[in-house]
N, C-alpha and C. Protein backbone atom coordinates (compact mmCIF):
# COMPACT_ATOMS: atom_id res chain seq x y z
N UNK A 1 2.22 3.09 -4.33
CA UNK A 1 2.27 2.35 -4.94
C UNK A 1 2.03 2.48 -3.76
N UNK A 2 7.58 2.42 -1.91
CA UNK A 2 6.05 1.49 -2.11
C UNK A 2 6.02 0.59 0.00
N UNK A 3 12.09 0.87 4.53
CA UNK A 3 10.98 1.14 6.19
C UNK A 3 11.69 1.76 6.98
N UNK A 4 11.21 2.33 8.24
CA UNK A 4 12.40 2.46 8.87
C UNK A 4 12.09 1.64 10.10
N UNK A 5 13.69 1.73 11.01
CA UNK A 5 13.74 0.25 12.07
C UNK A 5 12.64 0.04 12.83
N UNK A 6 11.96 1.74 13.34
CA UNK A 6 10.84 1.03 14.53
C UNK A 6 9.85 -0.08 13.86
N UNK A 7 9.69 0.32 12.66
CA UNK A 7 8.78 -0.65 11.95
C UNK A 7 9.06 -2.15 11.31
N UNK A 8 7.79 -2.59 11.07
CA UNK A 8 8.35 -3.94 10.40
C UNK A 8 8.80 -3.53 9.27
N UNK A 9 9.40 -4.74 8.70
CA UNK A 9 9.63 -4.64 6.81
C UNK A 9 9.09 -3.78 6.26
N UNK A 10 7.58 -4.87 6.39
CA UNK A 10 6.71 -4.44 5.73
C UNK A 10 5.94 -2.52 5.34
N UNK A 11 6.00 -3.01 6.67
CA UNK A 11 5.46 -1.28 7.04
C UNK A 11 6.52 -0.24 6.94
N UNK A 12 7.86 -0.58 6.99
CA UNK A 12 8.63 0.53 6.52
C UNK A 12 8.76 0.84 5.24
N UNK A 13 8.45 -0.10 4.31
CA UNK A 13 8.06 -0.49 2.95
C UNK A 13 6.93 1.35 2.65
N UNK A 14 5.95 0.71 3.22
CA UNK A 14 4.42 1.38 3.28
C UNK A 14 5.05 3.43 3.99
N UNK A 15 6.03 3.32 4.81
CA UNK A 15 6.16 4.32 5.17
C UNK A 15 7.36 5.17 4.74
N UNK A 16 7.79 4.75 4.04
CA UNK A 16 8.65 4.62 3.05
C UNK A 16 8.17 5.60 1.93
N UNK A 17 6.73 5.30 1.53
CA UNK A 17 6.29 5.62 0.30
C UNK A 17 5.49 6.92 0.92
N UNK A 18 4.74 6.49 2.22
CA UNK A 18 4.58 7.86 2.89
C UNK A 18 5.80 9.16 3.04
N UNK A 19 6.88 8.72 3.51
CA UNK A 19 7.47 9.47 3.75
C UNK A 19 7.96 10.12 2.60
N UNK A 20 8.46 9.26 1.36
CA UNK A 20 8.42 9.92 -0.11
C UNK A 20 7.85 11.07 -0.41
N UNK A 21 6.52 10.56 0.03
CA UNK A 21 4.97 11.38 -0.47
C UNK A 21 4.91 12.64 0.25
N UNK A 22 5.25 12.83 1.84
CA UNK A 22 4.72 13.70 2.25
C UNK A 22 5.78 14.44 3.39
N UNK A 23 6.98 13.89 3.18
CA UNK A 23 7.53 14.69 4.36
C UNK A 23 8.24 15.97 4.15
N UNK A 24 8.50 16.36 2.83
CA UNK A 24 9.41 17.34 2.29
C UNK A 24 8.22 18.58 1.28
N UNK A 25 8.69 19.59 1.88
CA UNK A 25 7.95 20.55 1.40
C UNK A 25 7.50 20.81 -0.10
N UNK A 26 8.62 20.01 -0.78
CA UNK A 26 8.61 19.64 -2.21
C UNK A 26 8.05 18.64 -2.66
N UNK A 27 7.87 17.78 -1.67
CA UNK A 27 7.23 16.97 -2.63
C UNK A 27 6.08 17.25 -3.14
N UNK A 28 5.20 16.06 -3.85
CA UNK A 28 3.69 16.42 -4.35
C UNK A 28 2.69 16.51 -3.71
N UNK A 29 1.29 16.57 -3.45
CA UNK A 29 0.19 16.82 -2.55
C UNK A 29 0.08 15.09 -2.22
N UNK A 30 -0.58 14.96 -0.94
CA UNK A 30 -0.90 13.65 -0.92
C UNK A 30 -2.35 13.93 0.09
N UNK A 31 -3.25 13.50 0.02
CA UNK A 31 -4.14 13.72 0.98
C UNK A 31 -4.06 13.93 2.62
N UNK A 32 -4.75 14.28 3.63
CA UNK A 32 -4.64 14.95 4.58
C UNK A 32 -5.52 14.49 5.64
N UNK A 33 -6.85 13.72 4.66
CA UNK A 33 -7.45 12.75 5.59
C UNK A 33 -8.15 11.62 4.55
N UNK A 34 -8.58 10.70 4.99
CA UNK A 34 -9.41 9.88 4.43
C UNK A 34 -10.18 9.05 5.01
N UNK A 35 -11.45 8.92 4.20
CA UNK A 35 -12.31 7.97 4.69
C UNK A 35 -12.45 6.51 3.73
N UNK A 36 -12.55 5.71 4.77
CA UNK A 36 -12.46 4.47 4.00
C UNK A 36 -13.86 3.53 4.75
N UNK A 37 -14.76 2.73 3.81
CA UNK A 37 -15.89 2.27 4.20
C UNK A 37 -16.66 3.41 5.48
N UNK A 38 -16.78 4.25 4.54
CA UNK A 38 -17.47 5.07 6.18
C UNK A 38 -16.94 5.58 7.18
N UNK A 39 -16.02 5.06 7.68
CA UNK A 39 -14.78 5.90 9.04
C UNK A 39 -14.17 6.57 8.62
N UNK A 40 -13.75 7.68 9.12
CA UNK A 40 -12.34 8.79 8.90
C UNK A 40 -11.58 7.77 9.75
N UNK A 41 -10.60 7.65 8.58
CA UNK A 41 -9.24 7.08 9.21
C UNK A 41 -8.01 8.52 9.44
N UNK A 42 -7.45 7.49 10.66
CA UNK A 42 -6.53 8.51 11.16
C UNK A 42 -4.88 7.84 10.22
N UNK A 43 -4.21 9.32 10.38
CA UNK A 43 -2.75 9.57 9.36
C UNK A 43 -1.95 8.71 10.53
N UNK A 44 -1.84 7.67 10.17
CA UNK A 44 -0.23 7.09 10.85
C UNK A 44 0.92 7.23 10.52
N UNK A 45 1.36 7.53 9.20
CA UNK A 45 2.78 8.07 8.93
C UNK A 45 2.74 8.55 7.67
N UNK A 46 3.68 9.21 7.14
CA UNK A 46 3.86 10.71 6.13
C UNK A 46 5.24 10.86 5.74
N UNK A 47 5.69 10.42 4.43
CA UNK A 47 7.25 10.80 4.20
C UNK A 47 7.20 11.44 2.74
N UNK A 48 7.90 12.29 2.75
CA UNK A 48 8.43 13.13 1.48
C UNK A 48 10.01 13.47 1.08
N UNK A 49 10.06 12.63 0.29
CA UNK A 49 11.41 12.69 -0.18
C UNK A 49 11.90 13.10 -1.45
N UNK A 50 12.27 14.41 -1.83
CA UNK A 50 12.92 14.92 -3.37
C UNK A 50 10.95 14.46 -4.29
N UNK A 51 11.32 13.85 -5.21
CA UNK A 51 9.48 14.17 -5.74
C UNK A 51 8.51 13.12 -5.54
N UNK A 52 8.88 12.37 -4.40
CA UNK A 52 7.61 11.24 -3.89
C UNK A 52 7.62 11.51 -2.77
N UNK A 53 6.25 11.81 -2.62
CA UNK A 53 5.84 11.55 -1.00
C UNK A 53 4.46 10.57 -0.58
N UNK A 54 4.61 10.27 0.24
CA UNK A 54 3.50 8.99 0.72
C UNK A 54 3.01 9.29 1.91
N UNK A 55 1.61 8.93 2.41
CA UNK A 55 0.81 9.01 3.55
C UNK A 55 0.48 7.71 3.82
N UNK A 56 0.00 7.10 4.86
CA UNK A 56 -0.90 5.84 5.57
C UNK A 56 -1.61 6.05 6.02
N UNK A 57 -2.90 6.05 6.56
CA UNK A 57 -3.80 5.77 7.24
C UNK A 57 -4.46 4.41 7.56
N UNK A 58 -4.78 4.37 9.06
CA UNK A 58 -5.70 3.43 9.57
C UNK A 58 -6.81 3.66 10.60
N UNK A 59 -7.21 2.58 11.20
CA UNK A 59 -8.56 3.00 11.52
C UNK A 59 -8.06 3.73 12.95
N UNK A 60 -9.18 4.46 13.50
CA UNK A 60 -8.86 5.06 14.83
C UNK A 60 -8.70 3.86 15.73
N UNK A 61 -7.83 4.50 16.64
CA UNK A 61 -7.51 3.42 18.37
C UNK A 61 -6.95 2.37 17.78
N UNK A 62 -6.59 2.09 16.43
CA UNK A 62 -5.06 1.17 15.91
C UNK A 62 -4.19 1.94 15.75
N UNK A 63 -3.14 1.11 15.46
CA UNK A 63 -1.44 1.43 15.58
C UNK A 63 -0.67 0.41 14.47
N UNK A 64 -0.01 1.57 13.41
CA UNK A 64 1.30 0.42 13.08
C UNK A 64 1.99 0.11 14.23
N UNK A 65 2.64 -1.32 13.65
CA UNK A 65 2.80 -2.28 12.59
C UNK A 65 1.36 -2.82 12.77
N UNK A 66 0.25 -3.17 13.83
CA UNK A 66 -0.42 -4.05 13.71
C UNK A 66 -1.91 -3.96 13.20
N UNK A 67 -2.23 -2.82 12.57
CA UNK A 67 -3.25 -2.05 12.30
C UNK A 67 -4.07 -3.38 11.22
N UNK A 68 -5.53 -3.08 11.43
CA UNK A 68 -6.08 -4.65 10.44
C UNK A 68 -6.39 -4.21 8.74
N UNK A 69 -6.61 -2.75 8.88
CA UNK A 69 -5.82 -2.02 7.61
C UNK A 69 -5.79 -0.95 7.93
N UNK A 70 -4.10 -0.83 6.44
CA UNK A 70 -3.43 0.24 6.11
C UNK A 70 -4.14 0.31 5.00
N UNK A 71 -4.32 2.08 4.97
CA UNK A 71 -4.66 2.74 3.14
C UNK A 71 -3.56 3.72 3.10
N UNK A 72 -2.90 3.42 1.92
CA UNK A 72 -1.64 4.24 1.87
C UNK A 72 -2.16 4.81 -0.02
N UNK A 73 -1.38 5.98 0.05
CA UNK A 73 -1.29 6.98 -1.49
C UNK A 73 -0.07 7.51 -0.95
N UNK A 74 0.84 7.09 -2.42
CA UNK A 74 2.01 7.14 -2.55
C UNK A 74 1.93 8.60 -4.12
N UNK A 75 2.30 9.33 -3.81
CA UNK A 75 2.32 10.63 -5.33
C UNK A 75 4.02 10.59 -5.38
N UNK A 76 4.23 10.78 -7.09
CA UNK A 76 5.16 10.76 -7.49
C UNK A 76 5.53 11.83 -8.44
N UNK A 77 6.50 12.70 -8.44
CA UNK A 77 6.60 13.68 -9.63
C UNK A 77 8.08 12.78 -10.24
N UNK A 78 8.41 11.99 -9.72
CA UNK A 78 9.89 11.42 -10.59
C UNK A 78 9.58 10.03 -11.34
N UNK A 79 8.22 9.58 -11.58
CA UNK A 79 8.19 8.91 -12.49
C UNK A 79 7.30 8.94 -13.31
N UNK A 80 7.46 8.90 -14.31
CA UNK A 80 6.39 9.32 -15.79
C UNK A 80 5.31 8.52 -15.98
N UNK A 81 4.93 7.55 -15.36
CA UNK A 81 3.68 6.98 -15.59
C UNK A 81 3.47 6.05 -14.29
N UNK A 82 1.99 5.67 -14.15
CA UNK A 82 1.53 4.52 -13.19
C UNK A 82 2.37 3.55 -13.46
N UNK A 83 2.50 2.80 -14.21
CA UNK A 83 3.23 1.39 -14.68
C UNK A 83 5.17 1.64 -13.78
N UNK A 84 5.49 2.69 -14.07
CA UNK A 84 7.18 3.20 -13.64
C UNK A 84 6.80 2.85 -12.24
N UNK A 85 5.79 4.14 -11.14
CA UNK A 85 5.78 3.86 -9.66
C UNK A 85 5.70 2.53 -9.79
N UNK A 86 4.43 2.15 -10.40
CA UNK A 86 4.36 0.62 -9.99
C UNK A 86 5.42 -0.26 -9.80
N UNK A 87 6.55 0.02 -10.90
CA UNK A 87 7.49 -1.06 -10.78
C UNK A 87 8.30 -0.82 -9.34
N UNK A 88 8.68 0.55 -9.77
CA UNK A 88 9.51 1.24 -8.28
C UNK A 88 8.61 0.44 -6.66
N UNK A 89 7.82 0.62 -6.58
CA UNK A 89 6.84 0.47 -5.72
C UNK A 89 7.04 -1.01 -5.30
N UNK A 90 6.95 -2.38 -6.30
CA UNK A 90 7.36 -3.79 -6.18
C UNK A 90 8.90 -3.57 -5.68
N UNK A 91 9.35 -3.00 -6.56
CA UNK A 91 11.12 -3.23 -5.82
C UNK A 91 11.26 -3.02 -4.70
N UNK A 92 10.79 -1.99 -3.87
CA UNK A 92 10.85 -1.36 -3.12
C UNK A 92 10.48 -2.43 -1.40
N UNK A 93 9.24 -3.44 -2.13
CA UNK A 93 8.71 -4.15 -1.60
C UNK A 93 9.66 -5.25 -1.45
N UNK A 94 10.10 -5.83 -2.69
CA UNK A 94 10.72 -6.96 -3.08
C UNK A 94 12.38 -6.99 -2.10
N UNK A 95 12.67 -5.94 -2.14
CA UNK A 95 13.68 -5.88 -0.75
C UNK A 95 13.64 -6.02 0.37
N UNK A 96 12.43 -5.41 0.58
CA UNK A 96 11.99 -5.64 1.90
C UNK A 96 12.57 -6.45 2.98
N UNK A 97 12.77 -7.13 4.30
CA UNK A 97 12.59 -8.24 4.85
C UNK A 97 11.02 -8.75 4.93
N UNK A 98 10.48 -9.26 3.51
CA UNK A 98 9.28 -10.03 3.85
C UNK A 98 9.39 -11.02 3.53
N UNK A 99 8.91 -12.15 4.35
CA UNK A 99 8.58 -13.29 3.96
C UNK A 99 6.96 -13.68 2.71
N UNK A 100 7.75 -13.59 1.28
CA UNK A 100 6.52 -13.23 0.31
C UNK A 100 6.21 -14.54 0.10
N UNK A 101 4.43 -15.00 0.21
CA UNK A 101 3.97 -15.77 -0.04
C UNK A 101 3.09 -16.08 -1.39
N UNK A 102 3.18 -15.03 -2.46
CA UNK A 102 1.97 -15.02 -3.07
C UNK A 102 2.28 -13.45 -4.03
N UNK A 103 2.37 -13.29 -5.15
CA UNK A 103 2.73 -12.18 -6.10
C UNK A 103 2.02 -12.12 -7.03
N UNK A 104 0.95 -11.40 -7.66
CA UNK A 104 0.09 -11.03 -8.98
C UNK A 104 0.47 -10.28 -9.16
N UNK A 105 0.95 -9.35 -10.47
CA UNK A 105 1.64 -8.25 -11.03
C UNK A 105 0.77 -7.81 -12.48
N UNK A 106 0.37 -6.59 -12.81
CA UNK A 106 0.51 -6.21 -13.84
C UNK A 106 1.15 -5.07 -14.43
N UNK A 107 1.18 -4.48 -15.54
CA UNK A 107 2.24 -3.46 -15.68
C UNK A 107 1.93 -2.38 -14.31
N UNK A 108 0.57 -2.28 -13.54
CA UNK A 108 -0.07 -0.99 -12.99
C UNK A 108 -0.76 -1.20 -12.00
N UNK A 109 -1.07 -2.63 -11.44
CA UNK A 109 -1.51 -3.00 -10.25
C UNK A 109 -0.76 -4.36 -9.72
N UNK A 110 -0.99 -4.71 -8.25
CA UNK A 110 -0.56 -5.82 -7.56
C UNK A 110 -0.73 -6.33 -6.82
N UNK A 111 -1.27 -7.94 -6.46
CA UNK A 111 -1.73 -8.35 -5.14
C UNK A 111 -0.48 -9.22 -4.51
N UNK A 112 -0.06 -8.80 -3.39
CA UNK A 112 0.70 -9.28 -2.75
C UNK A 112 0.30 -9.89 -1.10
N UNK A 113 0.69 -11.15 -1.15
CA UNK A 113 0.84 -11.63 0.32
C UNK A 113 1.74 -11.74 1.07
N UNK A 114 1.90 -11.85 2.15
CA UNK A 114 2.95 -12.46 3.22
C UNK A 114 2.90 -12.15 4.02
N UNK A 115 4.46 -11.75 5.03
CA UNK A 115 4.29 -12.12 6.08
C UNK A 115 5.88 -10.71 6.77
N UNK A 116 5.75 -9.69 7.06
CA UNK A 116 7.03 -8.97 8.13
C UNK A 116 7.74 -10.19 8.12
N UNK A 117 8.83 -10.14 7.84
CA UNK A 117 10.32 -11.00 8.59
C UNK A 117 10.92 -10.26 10.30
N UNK A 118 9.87 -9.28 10.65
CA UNK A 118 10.60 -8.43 11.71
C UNK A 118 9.32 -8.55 12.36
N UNK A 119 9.26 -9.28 13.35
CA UNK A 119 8.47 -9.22 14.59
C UNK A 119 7.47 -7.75 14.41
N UNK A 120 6.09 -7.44 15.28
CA UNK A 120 5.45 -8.22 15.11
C UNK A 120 5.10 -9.09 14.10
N UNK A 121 4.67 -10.22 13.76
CA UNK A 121 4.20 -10.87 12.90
C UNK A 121 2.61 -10.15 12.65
N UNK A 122 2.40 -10.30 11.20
CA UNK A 122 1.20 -9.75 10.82
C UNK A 122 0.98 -10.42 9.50
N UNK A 123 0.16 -11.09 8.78
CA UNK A 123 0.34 -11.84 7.88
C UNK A 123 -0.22 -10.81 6.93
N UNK A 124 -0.64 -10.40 5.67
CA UNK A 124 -1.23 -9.37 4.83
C UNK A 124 -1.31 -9.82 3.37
N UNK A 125 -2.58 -9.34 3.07
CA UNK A 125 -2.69 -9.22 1.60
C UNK A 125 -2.91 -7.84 1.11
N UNK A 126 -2.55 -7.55 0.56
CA UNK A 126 -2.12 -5.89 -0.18
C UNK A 126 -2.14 -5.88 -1.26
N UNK A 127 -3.45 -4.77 -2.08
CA UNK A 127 -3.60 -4.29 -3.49
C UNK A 127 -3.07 -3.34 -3.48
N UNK A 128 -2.48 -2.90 -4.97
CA UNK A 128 -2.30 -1.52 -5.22
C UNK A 128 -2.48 -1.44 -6.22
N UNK A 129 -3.13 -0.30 -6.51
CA UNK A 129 -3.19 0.10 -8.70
C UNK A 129 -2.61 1.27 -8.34
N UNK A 130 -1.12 1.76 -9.41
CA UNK A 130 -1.13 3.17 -9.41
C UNK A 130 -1.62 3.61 -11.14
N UNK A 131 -1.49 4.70 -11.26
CA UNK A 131 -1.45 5.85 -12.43
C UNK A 131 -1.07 6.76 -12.82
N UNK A 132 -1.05 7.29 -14.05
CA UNK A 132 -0.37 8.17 -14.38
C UNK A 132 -1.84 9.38 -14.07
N UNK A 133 -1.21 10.80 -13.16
CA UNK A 133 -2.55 11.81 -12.93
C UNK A 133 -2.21 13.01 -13.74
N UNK A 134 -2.26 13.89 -13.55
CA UNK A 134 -2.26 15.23 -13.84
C UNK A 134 -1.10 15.68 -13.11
N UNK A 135 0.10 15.37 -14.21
CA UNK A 135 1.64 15.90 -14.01
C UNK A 135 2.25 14.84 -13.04
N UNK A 136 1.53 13.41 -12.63
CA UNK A 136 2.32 13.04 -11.45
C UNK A 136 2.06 11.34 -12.04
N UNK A 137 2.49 10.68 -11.13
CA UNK A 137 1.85 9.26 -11.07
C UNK A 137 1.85 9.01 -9.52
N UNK A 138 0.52 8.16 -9.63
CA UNK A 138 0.16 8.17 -8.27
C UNK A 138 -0.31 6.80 -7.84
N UNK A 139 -0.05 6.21 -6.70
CA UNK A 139 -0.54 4.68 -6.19
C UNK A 139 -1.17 4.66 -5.28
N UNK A 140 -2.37 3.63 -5.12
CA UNK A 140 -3.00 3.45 -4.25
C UNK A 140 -3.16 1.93 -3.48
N UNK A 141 -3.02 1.91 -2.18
CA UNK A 141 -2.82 0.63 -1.51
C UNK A 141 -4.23 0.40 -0.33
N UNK A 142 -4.51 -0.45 0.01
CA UNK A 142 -5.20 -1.60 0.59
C UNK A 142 -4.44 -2.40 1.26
N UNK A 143 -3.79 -2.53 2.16
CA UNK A 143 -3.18 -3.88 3.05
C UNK A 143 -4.18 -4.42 4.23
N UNK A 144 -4.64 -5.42 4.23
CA UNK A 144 -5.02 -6.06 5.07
C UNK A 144 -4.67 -6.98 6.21
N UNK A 145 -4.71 -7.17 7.00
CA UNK A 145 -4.16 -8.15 8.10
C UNK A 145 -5.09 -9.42 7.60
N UNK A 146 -4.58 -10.51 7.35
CA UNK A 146 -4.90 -11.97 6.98
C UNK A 146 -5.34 -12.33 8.27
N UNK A 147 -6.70 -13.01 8.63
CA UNK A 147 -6.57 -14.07 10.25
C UNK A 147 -6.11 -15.03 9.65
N UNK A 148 -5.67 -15.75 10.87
CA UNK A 148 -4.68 -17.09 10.87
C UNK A 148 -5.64 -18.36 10.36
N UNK A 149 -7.18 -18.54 10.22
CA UNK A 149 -8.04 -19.12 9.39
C UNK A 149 -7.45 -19.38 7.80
N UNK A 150 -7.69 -18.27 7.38
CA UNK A 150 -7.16 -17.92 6.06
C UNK A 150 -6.22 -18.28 5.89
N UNK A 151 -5.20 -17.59 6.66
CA UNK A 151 -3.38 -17.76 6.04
C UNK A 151 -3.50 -19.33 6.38
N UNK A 152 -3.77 -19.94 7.00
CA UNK A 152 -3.58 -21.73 7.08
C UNK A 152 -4.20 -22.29 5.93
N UNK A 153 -5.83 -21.90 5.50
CA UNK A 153 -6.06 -22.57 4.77
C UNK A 153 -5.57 -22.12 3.40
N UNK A 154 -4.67 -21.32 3.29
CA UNK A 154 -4.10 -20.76 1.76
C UNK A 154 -2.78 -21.34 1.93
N UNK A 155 -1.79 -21.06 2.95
CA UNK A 155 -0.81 -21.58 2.90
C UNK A 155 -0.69 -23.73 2.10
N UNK A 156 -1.52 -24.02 2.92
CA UNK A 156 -1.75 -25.35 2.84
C UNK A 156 -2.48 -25.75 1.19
N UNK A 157 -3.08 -24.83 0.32
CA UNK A 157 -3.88 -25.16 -0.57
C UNK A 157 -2.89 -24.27 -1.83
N UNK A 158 -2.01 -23.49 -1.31
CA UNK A 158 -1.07 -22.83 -2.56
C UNK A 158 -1.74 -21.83 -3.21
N UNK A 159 -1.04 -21.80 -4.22
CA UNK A 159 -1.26 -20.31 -4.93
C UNK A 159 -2.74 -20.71 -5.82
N UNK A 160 -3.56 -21.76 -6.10
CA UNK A 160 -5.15 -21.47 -5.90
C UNK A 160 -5.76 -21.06 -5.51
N UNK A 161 -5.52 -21.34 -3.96
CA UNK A 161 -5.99 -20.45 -2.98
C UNK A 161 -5.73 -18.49 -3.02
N UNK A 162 -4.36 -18.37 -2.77
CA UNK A 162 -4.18 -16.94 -3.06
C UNK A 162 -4.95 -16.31 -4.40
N UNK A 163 -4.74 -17.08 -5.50
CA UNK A 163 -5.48 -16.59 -6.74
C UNK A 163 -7.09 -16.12 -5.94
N UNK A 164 -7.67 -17.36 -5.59
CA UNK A 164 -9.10 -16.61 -5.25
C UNK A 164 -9.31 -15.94 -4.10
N UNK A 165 -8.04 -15.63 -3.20
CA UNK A 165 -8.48 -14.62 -2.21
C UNK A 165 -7.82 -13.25 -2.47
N UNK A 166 -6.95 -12.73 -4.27
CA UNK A 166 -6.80 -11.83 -4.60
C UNK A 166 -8.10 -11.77 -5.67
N UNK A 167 -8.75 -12.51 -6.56
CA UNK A 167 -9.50 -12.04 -7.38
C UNK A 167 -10.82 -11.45 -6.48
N UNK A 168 -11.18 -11.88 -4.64
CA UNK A 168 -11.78 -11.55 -4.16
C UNK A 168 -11.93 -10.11 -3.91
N UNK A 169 -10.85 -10.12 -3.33
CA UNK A 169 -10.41 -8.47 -2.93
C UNK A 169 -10.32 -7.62 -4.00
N UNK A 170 -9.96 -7.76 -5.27
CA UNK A 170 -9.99 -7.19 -6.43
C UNK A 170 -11.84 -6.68 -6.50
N UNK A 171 -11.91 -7.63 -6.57
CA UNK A 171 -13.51 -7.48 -6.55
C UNK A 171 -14.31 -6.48 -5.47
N UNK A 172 -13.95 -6.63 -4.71
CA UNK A 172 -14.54 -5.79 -3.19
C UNK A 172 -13.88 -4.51 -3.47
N UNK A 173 -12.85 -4.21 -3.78
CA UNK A 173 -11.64 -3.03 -3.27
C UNK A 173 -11.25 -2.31 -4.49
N UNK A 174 -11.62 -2.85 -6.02
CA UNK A 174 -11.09 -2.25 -6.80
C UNK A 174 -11.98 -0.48 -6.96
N UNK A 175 -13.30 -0.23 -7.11
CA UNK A 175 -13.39 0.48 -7.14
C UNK A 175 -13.01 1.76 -5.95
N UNK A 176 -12.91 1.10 -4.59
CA UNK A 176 -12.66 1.65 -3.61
C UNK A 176 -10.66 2.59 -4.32
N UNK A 177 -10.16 1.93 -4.18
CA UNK A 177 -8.51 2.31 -4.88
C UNK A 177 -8.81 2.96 -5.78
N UNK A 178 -9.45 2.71 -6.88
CA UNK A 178 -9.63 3.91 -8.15
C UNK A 178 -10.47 5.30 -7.29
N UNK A 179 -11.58 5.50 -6.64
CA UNK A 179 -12.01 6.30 -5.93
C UNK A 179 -10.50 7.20 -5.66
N UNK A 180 -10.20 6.35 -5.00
CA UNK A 180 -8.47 6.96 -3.91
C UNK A 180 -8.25 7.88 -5.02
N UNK A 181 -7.46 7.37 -6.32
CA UNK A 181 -6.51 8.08 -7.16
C UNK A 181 -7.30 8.86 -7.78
N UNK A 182 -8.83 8.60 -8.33
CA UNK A 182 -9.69 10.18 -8.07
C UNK A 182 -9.23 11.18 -7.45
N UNK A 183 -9.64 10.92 -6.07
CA UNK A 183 -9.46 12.23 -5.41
C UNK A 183 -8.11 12.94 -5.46
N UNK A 184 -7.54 12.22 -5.66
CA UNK A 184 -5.66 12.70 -5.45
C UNK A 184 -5.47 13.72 -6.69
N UNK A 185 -6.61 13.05 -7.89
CA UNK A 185 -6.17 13.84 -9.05
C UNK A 185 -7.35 15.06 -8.70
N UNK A 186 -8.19 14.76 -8.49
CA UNK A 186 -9.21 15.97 -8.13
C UNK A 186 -8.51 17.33 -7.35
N UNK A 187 -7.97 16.99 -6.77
CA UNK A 187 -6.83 17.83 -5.03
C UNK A 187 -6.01 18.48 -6.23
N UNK A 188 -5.38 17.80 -6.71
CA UNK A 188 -4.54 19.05 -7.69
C UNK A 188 -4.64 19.93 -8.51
C-alpha cells in the first residue's frame, strides 16, 4: 500500500511497509530494483515482517525523509485481497504523526496529502492502488514532495483544489503504479 524514529511520520509509515515487505526471510518477494520515468532508482529502505514486506526507492544522490519521490511496493501474504492491504495500508497511515490535509479513498486505491508532524517538513501527495496478485496482495505507491507554490495555492483554495491536483496525478501516474504491480506479479 503502508515508521521508525530516525524517520518522519510519514516515511516511517512508507518504511514500515518496506520493512513488512522485505526484511524477513519469510516474507514475500518485493522487487530489488526499479526504474521509474527512465532512472534506476536506488533502494532506500526494506522491511519484512511475518507475511508483509515493503521496499522504497528514490532517485540517486537523494535521501529519506527528503527525497522529491518515493516509489514504494508493499507485498502481502496476510491479507486476502487489494481492497484488505488497502485498508491496512490507510490505517497504518492514519496513525501516523501526519498532519493530513486532503484524503480520496476507494475500496483499492488512495490520494493522500499532507504534511510529517516530525521535522523535516516535506509537504506530499501520495497515490497508491493495491491488488489482489498471484497468492498475495500487493500495493503500489507514488509520494511526491509538493513545492510550497502548490501547497499555498491548495491550502488556500481547499479540497477543489486537492481534487484537481489528485485527478492530475491519477492521470499522469496511474498507468505508471499498475506497471509496478505487473511486474511484482510477473517476479513470482
Amino acid at each position: 500500500m503502508s515508521r521508525f524514529a530516525s524517520f518522519s511520520a510519514r516515511r516511517r509509515v512508507l518504511a514500515a511497509l518496506v520493512v513488512t515487505t522485505l526484511g524477513c526471510s519469510r516474507g514475500p518477494k518485493v522487487p530489488r530494483q526499479l526504474t521509474f520515468e527512465g532512472a534506476r532508482l536506488t533502494q532506500a529502505a526494506t522491511r519484512s515482517k511475518g507475511g508483509i514486506s515493503s521496499v522504497v526507492f528514490i532517485r540517486p544522490g537523494e535521501t529519506l525523509p527528503t527525497a522529491s519521490v518515493e516509489v514504494g511496493v508493499l507485498v502481502s501474504r496476510e491479507h486476502a485481497s487489494g481492497a484488505a492491504l488497502s485498508q491496512w495500508l490507510l490505517a497504518q497511515y492514519r496513525s501516523s504523526p501526519t498532519n493530513r490535509w486532503y484524503e480520496a479513498t476507494t475500496a483499492d486505491e488512495a490520494c493522500k496529502v499532507g504534511i510529517p508532524a516530525i521535522p523535516p517538513p516535506r509537504p506530499f501527495l501520495a497515490l497508491h492502488i493495491c491488488r489482489g496478485l498471484k497468492g498475495v496482495a500487493a500495493c503500489a505507491e507514488i509520494d511526491e514532495r509538493l513545492d510550497e507554490a502548490v501547497m499555498s495555492r491548495c491550502l488556500n483554495r481547499g479540497s477543489d483544489c486537492w481534487d484537481e491536483m489528485c485527478a492530475q496525478r491519477w492521470s499522469s501516474r496511474r498507468a505508471t503504479l499498475e506497471a509496478l504491480l505487473k511486474d511484482v506479479e510477473n517476479s513470482r
